[in-house]
PDB file of N, CA and C in Angstrom:
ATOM      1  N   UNK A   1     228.722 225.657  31.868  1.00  0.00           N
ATOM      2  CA  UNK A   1     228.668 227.069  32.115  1.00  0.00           C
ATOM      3  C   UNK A   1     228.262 227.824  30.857  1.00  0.00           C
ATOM      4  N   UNK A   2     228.941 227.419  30.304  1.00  0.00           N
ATOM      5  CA  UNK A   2     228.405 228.146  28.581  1.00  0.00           C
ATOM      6  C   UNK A   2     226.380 227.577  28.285  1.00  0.00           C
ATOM      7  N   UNK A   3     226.354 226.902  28.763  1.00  0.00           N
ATOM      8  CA  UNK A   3     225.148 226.881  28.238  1.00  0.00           C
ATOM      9  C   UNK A   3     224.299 227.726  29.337  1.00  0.00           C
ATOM     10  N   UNK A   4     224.330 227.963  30.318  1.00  0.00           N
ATOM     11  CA  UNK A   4     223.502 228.886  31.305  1.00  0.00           C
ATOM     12  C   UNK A   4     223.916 230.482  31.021  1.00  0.00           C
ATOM     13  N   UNK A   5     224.950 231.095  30.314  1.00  0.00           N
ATOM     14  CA  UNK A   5     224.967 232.291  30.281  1.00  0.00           C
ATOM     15  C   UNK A   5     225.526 232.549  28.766  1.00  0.00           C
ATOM     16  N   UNK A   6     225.635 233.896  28.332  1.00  0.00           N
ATOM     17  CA  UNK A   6     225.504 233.782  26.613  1.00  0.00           C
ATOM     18  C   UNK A   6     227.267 234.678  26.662  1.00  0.00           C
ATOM     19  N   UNK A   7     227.957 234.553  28.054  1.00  0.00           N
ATOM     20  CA  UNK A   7     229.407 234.787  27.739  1.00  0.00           C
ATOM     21  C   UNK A   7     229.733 233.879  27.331  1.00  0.00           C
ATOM     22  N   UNK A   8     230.916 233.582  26.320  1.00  0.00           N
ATOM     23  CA  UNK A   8     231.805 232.553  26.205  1.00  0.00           C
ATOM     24  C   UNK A   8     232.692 232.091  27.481  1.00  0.00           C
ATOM     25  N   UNK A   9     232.532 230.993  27.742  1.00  0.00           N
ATOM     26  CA  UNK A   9     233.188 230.460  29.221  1.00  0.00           C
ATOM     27  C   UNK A   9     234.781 229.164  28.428  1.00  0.00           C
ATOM     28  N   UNK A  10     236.005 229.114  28.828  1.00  0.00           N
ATOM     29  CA  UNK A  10     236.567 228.087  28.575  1.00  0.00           C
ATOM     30  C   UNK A  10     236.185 226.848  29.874  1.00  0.00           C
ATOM     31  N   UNK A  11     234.417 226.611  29.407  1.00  0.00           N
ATOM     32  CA  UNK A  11     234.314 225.406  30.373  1.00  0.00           C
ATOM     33  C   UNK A  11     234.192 224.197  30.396  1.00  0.00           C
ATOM     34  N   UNK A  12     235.177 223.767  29.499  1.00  0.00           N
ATOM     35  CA  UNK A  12     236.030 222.554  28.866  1.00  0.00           C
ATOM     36  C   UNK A  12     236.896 221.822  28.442  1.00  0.00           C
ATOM     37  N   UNK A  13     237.814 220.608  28.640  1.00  0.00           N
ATOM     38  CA  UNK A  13     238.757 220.709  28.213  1.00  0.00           C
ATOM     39  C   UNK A  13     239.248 219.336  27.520  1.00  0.00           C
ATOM     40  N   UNK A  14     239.867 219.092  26.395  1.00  0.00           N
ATOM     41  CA  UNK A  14     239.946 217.781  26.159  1.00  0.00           C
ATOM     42  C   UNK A  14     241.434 217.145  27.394  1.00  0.00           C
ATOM     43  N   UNK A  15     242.197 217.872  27.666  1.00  0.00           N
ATOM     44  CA  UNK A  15     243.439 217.210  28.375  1.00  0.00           C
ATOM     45  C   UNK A  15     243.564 218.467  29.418  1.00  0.00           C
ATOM     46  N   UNK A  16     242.634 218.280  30.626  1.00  0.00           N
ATOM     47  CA  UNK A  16     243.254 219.302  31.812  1.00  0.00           C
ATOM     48  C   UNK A  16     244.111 218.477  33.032  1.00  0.00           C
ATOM     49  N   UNK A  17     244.901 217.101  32.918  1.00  0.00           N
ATOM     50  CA  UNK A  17     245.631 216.800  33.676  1.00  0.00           C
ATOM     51  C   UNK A  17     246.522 217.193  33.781  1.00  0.00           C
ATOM     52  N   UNK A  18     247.480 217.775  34.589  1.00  0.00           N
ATOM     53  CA  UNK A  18     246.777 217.551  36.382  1.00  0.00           C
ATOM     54  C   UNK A  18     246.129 219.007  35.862  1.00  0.00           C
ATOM     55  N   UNK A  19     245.754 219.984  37.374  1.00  0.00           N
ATOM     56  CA  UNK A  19     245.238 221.139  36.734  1.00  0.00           C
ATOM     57  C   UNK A  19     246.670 221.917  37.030  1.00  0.00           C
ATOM     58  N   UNK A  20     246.487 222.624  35.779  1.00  0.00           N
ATOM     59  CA  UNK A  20     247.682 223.814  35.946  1.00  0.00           C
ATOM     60  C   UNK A  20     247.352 224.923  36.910  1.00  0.00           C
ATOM     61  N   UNK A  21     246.495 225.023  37.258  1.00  0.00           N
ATOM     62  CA  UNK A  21     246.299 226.779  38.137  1.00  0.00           C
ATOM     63  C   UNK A  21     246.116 226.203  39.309  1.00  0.00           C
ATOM     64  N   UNK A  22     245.803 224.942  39.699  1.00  0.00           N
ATOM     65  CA  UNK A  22     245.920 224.215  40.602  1.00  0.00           C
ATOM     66  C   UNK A  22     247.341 224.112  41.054  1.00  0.00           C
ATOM     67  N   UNK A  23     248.229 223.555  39.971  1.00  0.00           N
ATOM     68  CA  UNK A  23     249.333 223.393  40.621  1.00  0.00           C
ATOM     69  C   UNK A  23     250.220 224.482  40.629  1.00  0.00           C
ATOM     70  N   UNK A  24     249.834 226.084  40.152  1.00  0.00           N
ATOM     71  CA  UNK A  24     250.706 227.403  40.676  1.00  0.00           C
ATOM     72  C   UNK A  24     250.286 227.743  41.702  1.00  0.00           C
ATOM     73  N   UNK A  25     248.608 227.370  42.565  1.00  0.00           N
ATOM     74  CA  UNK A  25     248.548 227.543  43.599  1.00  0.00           C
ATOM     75  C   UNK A  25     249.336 227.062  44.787  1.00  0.00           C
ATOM     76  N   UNK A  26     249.675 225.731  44.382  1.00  0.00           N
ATOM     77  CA  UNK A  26     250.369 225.164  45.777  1.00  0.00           C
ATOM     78  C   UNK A  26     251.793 225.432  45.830  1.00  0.00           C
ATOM     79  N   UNK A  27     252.042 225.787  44.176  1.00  0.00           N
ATOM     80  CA  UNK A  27     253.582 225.746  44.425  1.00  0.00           C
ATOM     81  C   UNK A  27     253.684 227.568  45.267  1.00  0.00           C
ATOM     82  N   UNK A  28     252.833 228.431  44.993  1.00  0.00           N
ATOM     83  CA  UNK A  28     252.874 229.450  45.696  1.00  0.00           C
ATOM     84  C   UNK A  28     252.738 229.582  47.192  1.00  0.00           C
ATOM     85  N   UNK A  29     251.724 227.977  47.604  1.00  0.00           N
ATOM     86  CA  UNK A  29     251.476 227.783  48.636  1.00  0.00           C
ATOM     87  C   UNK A  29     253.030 227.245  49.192  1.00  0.00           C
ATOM     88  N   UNK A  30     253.181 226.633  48.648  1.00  0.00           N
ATOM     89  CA  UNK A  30     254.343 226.421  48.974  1.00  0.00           C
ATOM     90  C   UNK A  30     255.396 227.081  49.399  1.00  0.00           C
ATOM     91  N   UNK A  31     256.051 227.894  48.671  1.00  0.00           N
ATOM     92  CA  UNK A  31     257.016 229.288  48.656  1.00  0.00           C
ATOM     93  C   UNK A  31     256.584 230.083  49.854  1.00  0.00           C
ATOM     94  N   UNK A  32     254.813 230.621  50.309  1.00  0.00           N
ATOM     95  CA  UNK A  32     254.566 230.462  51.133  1.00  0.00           C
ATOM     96  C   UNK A  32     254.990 230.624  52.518  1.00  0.00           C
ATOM     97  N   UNK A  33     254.945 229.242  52.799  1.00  0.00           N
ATOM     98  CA  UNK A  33     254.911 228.567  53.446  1.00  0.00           C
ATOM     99  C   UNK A  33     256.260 228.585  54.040  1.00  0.00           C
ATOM    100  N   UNK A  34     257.272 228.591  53.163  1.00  0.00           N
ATOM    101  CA  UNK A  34     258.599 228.594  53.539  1.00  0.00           C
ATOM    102  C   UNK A  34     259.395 230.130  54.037  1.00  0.00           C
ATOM    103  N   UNK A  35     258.587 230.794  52.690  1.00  0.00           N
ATOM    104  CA  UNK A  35     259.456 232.246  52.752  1.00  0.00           C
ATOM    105  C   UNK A  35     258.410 233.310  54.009  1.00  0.00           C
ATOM    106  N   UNK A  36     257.152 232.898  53.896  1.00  0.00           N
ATOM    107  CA  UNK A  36     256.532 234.024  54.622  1.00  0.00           C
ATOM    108  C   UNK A  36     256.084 233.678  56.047  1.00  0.00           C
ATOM    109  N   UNK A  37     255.743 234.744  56.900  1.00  0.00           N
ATOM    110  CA  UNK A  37     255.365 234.939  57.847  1.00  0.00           C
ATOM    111  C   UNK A  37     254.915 233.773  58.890  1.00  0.00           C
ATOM    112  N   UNK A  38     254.473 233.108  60.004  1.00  0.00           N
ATOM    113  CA  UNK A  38     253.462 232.245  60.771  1.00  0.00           C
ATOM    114  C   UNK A  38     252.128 232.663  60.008  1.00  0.00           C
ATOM    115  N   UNK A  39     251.687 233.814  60.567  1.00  0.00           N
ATOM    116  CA  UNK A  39     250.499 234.495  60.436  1.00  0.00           C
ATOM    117  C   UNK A  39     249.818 234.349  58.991  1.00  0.00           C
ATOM    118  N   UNK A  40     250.253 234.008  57.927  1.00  0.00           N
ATOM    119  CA  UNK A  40     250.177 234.072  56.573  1.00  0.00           C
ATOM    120  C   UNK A  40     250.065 232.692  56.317  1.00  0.00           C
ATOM    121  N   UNK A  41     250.577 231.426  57.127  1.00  0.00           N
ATOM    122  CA  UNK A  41     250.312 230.316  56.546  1.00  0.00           C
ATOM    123  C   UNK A  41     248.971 230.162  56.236  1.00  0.00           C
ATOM    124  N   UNK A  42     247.800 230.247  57.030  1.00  0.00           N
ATOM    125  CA  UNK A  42     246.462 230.024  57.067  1.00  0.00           C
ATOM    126  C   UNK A  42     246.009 230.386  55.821  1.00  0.00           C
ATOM    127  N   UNK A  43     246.351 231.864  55.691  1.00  0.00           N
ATOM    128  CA  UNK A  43     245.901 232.303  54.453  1.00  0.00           C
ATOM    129  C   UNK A  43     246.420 231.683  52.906  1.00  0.00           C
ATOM    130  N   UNK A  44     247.474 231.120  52.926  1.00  0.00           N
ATOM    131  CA  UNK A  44     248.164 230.827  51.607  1.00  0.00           C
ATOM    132  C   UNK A  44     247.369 229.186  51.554  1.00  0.00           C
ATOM    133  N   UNK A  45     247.475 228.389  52.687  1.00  0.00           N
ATOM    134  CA  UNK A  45     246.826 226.997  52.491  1.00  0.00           C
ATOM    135  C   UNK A  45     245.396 227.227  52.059  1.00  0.00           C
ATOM    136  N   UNK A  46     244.824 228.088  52.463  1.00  0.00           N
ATOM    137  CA  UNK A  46     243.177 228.320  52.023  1.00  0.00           C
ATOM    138  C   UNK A  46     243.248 228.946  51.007  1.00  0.00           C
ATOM    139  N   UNK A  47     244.228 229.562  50.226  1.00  0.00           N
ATOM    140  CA  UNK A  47     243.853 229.894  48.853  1.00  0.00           C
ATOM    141  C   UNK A  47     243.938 228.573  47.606  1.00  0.00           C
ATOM    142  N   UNK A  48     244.393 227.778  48.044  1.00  0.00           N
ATOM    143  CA  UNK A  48     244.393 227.050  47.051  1.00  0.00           C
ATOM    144  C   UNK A  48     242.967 226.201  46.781  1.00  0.00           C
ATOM    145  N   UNK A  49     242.268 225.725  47.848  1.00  0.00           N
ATOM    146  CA  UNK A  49     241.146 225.591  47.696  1.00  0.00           C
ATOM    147  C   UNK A  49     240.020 226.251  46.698  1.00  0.00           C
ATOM    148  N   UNK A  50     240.191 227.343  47.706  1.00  0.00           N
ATOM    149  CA  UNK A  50     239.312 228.439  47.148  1.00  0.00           C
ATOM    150  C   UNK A  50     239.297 229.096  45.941  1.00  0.00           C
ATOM    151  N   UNK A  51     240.843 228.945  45.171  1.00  0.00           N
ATOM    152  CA  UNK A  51     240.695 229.703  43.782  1.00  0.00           C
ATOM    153  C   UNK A  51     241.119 228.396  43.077  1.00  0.00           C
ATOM    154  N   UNK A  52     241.069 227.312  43.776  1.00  0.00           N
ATOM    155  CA  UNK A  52     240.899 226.236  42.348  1.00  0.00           C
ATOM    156  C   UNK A  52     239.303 225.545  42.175  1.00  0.00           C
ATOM    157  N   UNK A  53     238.391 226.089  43.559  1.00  0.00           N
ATOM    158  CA  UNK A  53     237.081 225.825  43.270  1.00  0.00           C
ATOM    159  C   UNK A  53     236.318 226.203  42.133  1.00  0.00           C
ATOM    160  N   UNK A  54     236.313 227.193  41.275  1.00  0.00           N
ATOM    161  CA  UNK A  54     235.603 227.981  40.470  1.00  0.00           C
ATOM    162  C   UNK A  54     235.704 227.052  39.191  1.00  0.00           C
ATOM    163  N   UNK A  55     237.170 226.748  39.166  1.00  0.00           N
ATOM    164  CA  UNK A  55     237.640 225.822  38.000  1.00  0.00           C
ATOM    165  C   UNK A  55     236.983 224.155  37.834  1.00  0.00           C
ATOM    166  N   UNK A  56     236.793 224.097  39.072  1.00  0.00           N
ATOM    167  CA  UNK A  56     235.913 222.619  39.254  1.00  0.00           C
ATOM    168  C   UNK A  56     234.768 222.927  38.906  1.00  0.00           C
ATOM    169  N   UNK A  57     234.064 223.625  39.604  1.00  0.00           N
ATOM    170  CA  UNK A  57     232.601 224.116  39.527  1.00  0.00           C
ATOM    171  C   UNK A  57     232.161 224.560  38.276  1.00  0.00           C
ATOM    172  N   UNK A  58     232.986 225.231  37.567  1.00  0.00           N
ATOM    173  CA  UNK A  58     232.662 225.374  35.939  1.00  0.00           C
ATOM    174  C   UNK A  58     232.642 223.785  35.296  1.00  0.00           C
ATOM    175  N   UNK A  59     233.670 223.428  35.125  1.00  0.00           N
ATOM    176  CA  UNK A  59     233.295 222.225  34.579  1.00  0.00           C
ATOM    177  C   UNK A  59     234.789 221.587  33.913  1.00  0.00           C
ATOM    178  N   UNK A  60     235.748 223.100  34.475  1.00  0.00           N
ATOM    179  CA  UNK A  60     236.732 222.898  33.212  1.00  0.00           C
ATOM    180  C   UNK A  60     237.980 221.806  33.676  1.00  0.00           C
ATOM    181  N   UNK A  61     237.855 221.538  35.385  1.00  0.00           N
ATOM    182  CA  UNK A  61     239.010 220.275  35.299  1.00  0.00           C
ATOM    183  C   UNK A  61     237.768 219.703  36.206  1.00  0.00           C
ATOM    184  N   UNK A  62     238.286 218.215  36.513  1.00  0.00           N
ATOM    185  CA  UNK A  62     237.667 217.424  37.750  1.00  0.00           C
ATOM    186  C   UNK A  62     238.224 217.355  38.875  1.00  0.00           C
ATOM    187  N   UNK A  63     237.763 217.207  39.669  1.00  0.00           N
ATOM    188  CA  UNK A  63     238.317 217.091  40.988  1.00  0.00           C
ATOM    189  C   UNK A  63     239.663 216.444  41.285  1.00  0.00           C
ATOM    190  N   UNK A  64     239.570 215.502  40.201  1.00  0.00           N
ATOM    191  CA  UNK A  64     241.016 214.319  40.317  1.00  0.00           C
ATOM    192  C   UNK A  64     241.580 214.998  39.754  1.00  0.00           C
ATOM    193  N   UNK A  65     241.772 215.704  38.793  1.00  0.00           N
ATOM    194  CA  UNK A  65     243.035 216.497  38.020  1.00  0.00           C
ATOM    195  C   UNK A  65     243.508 217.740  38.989  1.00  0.00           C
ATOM    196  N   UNK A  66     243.173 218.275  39.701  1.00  0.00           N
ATOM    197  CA  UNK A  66     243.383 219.593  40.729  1.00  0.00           C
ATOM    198  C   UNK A  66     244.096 218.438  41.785  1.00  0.00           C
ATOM    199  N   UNK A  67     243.431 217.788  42.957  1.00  0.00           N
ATOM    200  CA  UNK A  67     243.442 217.113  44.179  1.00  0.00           C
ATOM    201  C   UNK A  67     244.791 216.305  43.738  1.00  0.00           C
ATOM    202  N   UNK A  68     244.489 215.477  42.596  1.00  0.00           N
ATOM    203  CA  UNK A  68     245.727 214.329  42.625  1.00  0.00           C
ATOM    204  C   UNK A  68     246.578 214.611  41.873  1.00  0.00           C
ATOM    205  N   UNK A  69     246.564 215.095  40.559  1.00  0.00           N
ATOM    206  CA  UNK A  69     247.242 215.534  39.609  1.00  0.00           C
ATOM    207  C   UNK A  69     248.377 216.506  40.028  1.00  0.00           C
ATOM    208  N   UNK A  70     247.658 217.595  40.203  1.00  0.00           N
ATOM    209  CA  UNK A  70     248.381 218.879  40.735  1.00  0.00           C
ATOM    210  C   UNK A  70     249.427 218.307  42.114  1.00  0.00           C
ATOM    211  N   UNK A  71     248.632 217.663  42.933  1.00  0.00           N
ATOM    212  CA  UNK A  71     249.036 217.607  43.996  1.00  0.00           C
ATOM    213  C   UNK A  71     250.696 217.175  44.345  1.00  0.00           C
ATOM    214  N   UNK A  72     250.310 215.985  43.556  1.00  0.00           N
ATOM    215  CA  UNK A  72     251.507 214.225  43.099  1.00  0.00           C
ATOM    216  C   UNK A  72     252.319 215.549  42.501  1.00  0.00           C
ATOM    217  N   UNK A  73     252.480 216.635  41.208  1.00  0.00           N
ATOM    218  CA  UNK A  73     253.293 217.389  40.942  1.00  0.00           C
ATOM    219  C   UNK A  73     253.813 218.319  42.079  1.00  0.00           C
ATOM    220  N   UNK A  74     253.416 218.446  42.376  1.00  0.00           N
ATOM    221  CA  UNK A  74     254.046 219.614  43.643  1.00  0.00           C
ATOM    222  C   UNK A  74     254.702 218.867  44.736  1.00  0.00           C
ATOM    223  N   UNK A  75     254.175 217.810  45.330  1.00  0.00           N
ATOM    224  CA  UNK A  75     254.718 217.102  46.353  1.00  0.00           C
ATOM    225  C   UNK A  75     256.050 216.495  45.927  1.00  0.00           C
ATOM    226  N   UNK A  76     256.164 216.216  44.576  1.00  0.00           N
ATOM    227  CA  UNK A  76     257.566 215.654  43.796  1.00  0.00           C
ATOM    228  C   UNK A  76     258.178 216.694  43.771  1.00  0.00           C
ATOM    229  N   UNK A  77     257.689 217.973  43.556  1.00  0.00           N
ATOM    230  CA  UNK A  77     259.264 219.023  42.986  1.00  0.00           C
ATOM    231  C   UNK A  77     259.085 220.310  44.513  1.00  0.00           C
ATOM    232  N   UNK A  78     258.477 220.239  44.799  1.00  0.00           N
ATOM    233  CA  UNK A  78     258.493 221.428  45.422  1.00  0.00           C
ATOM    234  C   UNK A  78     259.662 221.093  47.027  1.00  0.00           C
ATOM    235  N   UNK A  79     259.637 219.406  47.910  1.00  0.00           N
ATOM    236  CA  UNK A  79     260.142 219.542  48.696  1.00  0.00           C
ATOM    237  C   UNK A  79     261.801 219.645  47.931  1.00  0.00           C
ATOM    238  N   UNK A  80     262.465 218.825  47.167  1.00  0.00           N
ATOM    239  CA  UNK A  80     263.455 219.438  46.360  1.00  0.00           C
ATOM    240  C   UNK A  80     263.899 220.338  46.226  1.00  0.00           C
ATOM    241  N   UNK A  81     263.190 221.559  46.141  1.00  0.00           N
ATOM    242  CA  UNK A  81     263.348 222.618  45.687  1.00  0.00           C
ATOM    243  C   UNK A  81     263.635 223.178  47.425  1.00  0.00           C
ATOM    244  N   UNK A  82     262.523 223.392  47.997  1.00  0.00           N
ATOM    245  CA  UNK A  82     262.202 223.975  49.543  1.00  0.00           C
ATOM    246  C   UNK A  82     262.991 223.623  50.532  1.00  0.00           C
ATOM    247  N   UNK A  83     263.085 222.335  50.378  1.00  0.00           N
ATOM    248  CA  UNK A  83     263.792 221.839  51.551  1.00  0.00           C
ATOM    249  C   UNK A  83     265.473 221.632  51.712  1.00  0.00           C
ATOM    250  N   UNK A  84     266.133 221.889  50.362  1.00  0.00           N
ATOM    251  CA  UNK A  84     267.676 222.201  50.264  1.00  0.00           C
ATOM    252  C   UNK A  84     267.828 223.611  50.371  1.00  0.00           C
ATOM    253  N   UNK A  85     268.911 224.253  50.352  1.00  0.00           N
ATOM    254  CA  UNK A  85     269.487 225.790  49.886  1.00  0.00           C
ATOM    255  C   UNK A  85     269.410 225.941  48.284  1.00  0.00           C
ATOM    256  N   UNK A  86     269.109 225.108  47.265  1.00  0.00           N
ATOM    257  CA  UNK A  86     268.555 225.417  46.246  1.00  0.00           C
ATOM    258  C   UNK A  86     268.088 226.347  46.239  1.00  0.00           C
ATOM    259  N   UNK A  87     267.098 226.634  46.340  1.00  0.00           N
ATOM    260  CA  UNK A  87     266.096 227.685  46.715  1.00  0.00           C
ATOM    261  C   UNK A  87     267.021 229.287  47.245  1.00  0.00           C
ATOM    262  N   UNK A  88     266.974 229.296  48.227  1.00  0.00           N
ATOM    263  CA  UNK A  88     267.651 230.671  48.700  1.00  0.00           C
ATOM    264  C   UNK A  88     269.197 230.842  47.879  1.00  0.00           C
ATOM    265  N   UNK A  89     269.743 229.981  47.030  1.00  0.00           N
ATOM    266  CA  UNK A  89     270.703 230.351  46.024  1.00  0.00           C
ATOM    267  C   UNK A  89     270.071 230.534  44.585  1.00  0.00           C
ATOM    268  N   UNK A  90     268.878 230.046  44.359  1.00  0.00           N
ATOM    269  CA  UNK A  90     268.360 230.754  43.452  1.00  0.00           C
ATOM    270  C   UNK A  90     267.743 232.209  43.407  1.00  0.00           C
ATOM    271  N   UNK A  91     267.261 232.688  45.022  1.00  0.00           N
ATOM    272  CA  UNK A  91     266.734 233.972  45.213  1.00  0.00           C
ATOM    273  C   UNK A  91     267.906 234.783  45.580  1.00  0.00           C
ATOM    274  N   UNK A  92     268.673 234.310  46.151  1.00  0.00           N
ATOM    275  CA  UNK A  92     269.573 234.967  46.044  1.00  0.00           C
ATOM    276  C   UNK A  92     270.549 235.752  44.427  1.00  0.00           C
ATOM    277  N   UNK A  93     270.561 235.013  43.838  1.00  0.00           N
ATOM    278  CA  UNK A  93     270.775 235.539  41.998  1.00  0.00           C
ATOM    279  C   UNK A  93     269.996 235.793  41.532  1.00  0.00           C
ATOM    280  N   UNK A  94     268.460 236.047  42.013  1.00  0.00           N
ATOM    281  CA  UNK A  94     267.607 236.610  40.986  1.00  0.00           C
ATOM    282  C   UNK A  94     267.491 238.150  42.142  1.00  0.00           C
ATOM    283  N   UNK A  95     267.956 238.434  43.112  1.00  0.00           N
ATOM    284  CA  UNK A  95     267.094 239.823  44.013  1.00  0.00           C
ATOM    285  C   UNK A  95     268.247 241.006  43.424  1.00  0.00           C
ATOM    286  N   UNK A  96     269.486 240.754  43.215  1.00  0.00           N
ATOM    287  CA  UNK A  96     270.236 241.776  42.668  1.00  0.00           C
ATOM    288  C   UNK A  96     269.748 241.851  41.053  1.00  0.00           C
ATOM    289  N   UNK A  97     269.347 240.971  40.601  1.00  0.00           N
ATOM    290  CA  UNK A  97     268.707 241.074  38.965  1.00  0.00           C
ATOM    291  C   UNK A  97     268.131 241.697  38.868  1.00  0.00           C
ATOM    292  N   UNK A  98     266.834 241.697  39.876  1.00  0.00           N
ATOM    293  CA  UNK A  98     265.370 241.910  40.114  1.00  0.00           C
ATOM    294  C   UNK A  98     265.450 243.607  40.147  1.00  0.00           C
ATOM    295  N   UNK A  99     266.394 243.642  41.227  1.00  0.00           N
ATOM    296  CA  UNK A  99     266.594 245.297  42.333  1.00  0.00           C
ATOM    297  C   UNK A  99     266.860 246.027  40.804  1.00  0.00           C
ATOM    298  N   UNK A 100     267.911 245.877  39.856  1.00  0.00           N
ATOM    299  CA  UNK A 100     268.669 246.303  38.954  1.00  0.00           C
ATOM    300  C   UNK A 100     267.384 246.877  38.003  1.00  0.00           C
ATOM    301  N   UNK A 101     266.445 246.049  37.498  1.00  0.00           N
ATOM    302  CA  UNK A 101     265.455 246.055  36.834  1.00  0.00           C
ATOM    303  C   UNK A 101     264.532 246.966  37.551  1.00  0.00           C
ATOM    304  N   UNK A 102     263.919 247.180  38.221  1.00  0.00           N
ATOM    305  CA  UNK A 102     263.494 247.439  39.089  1.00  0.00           C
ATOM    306  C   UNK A 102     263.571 249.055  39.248  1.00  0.00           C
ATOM    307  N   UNK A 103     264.744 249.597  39.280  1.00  0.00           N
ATOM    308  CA  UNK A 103     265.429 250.838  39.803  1.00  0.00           C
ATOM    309  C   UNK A 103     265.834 251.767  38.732  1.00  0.00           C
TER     310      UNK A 103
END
């Protein structure tokens, strides 16, 4: 990318395993998935695609670091997290924090 346009691009990387923006997508996809709507799933599973494409297409992770990398991370922590009351006892102590701040 840097060589086709005269912006500076970060379109490189010596260590992008897994991809990181890859894996805040799914874990968002994730959260998602759990906390929001029917109607909204469609949309949250197709964002991860779509805004970790740009990052491939530049040059700055590979396909295997997004797809497998990211993936293998999220699939390990996220049902953990999602699939106990973990989760809704952690949102639960952060929404009176949050409200407090907030107001």
């Amino acid at each position: 990318m840097s060589e086709l346009s005269q912006i500076p691009t970060k379109d490189s990387a010596g260590n992008s395993f897994p991809g990181d923006h890859a894996l805040f997508l799914m874990i968002f996809a994730g959260f998602a998935l759990r906390y929001l709507p029917r109607r909204a799933l469609s949309s949250a599973v197709l964002m991860v695609p779509l805004f970790s494409a740009p990052r491939i297409l530049a040059g700055a992770h590979w396909l295997t670091d997004v797809y497998v990398g990211a993936l293998s991370l999220a699939l390990l922590c996220l049902p953990p997290l999602l699939l106990t009351p973990l989760s809704d006892r952690l949102i639960a102590r952060l929404v009176p924090r949050l409200s407090r701040c907030l107001s």
